[in-house]
C-alpha atoms as a PDB file:
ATOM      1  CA  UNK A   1     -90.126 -80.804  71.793  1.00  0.00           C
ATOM      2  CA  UNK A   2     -91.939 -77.597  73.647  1.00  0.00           C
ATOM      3  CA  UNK A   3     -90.264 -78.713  77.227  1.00  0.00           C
ATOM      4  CA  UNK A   4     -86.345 -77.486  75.405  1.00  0.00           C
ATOM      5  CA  UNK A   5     -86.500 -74.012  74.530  1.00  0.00           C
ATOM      6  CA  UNK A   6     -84.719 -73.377  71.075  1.00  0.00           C
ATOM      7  CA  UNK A   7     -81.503 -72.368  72.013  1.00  0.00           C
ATOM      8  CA  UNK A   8     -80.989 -75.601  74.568  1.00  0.00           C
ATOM      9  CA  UNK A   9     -81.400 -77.379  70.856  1.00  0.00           C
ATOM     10  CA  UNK A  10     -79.983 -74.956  68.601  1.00  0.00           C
ATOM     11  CA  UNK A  11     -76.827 -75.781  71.004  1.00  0.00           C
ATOM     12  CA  UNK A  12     -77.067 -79.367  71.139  1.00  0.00           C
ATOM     13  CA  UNK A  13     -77.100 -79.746  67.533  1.00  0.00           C
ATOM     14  CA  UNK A  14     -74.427 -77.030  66.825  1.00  0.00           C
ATOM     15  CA  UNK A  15     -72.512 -78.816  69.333  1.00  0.00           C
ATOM     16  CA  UNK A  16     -72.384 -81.966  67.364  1.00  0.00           C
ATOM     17  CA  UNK A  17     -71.620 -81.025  64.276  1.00  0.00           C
ATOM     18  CA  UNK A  18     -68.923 -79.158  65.658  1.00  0.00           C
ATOM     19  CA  UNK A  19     -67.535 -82.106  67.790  1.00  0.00           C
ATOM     20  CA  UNK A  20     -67.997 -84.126  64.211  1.00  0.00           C
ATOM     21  CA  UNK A  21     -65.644 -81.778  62.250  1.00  0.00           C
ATOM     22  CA  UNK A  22     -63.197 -81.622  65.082  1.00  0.00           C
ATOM     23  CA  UNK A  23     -62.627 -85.062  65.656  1.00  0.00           C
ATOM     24  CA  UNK A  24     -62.709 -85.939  61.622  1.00  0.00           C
ATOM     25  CA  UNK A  25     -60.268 -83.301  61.497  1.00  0.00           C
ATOM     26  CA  UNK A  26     -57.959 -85.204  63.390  1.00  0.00           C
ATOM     27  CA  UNK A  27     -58.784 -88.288  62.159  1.00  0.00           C
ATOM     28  CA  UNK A  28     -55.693 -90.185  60.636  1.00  0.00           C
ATOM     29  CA  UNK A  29     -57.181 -90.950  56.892  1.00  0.00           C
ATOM     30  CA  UNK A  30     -56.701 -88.718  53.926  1.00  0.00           C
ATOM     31  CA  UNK A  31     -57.874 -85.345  53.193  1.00  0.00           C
ATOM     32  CA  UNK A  32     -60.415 -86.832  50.168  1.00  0.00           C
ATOM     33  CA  UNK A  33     -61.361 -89.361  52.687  1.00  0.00           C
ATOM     34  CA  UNK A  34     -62.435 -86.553  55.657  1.00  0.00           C
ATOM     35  CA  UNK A  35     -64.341 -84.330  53.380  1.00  0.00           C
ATOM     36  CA  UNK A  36     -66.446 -86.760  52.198  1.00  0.00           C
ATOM     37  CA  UNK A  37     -67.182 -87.820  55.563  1.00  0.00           C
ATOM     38  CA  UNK A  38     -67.826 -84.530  56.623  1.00  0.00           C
ATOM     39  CA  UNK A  39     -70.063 -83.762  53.488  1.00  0.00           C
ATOM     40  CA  UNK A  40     -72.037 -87.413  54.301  1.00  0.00           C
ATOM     41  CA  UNK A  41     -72.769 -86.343  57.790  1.00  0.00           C
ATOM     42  CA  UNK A  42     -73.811 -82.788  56.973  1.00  0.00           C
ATOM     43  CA  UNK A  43     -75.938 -84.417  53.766  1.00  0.00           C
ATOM     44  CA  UNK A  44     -77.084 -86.486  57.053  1.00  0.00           C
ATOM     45  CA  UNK A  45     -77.570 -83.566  59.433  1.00  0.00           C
ATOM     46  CA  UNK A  46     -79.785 -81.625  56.651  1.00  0.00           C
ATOM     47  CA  UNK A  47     -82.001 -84.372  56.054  1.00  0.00           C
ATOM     48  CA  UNK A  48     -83.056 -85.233  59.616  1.00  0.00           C
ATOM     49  CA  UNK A  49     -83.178 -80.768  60.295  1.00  0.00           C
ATOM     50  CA  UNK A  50     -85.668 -81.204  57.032  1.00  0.00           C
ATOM     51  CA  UNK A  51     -88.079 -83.965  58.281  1.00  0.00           C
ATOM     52  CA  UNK A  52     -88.159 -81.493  61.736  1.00  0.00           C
ATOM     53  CA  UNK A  53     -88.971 -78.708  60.046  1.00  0.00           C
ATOM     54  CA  UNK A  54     -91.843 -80.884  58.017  1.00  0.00           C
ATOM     55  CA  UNK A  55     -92.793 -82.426  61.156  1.00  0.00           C
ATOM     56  CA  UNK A  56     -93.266 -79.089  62.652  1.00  0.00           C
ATOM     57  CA  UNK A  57     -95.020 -77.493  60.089  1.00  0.00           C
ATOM     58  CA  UNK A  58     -97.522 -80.390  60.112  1.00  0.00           C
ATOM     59  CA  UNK A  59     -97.856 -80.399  64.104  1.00  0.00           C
ATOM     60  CA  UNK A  60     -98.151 -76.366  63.346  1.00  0.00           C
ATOM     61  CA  UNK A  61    -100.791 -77.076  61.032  1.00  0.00           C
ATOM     62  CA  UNK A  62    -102.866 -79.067  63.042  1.00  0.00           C
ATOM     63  CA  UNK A  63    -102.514 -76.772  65.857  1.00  0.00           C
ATOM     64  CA  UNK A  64    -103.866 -74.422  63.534  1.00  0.00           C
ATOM     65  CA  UNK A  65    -107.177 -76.625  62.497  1.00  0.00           C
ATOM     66  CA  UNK A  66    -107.603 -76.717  66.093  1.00  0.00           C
ATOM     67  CA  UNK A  67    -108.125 -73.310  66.861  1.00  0.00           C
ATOM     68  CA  UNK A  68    -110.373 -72.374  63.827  1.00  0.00           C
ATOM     69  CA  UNK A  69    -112.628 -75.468  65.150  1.00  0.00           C
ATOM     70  CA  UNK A  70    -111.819 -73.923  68.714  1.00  0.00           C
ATOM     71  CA  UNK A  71    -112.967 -70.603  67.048  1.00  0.00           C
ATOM     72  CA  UNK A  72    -115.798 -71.689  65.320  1.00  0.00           C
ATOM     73  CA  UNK A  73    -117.266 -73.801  68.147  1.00  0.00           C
ATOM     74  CA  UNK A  74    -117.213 -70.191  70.414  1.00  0.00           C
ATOM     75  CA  UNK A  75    -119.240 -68.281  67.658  1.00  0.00           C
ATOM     76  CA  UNK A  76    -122.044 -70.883  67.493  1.00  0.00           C
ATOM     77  CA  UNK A  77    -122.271 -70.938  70.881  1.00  0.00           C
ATOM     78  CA  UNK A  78    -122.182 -67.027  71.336  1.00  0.00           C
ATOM     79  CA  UNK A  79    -125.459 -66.988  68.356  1.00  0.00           C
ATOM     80  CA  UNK A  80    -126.903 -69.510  70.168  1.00  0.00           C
ATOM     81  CA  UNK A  81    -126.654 -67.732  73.738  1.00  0.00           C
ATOM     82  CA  UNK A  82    -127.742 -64.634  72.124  1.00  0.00           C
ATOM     83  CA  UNK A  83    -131.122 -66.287  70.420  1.00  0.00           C
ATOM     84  CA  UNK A  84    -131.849 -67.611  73.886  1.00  0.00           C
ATOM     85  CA  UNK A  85    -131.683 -64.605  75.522  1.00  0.00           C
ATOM     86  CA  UNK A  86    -133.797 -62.596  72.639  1.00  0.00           C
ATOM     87  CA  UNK A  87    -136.112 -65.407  72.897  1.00  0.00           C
ATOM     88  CA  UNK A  88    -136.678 -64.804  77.090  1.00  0.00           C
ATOM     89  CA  UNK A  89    -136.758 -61.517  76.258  1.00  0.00           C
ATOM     90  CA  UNK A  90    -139.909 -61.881  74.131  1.00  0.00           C
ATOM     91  CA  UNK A  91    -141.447 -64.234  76.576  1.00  0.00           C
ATOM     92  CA  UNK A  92    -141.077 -61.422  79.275  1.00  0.00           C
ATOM     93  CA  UNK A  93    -142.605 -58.546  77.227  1.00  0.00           C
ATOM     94  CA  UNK A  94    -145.666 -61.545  76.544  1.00  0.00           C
ATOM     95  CA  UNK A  95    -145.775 -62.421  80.033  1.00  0.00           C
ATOM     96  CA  UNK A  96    -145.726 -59.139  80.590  1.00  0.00           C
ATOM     97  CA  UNK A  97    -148.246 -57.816  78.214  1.00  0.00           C
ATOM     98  CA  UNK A  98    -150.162 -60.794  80.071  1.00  0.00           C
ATOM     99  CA  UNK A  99    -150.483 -59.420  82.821  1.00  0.00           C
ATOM    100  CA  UNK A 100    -151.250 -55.949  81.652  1.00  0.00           C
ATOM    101  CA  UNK A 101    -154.241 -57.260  79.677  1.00  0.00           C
ATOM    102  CA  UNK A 102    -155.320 -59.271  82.961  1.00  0.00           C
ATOM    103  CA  UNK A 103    -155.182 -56.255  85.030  1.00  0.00           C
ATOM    104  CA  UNK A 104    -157.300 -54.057  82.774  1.00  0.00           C
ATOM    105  CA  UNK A 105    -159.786 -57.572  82.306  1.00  0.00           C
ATOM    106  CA  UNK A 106    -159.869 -57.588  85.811  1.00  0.00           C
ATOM    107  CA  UNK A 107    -160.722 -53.819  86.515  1.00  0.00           C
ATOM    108  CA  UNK A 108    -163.654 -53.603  83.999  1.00  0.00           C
ATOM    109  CA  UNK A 109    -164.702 -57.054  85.287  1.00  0.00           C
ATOM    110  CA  UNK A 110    -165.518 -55.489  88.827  1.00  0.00           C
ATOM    111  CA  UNK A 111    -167.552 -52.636  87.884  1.00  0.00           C
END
């Protein structure tokens, strides 16, 4: 349905009903008998526009799930990144307060 853009449909389906009333038009029954088969095929049109509409709503929907999980899935990781990198940064300031220690060890050890 995404490959049409909505005019290419809006005129295909315009197109028909308007090529349906023309030709009923001139249809040799009665008057009685073309209405009601122009009010059975637009009865007919509006039901299968309705079930697109519902059918697009739905595939809207789920599009919709999608990105919240899509959404939600990018947060976690983004926490998750960010407690790694808090976590290296508290193993450098250790490592680092390491090696400070070790150098001060090391300088009272020689005299």
């Amino acid at each position: 349905m995404s490959k049409f853009p909505k005019g290419f449909i809006f005129g295909i389906i315009s197109g028909s009903v308007i090529g349906s009333l023309i030709a009923l038009l001139y249809a040799p029954d009665k008057g009685a008998t073309t209405r009601d088969r122009i009010s059975y095929r637009l009865n007919n049109y509006v039901d299968e526009l309705s079930s697109l509409v519902d059918r697009l709503q739905k595939e809207k929907g789920i599009v919709s799930d999608a990105k919240k999980e899509g959404d939600l899935v990018v947060e976690e990781a983004q926490k998750r990144a960010e407690d790694l990198i808090s976590e290296a940064e508290k193993l450098l300031e250790n490592i680092g307060d390491t090696k400070g220690d070790d150098a001060k060890g090391d300088g009272n050890r020689n005299n």
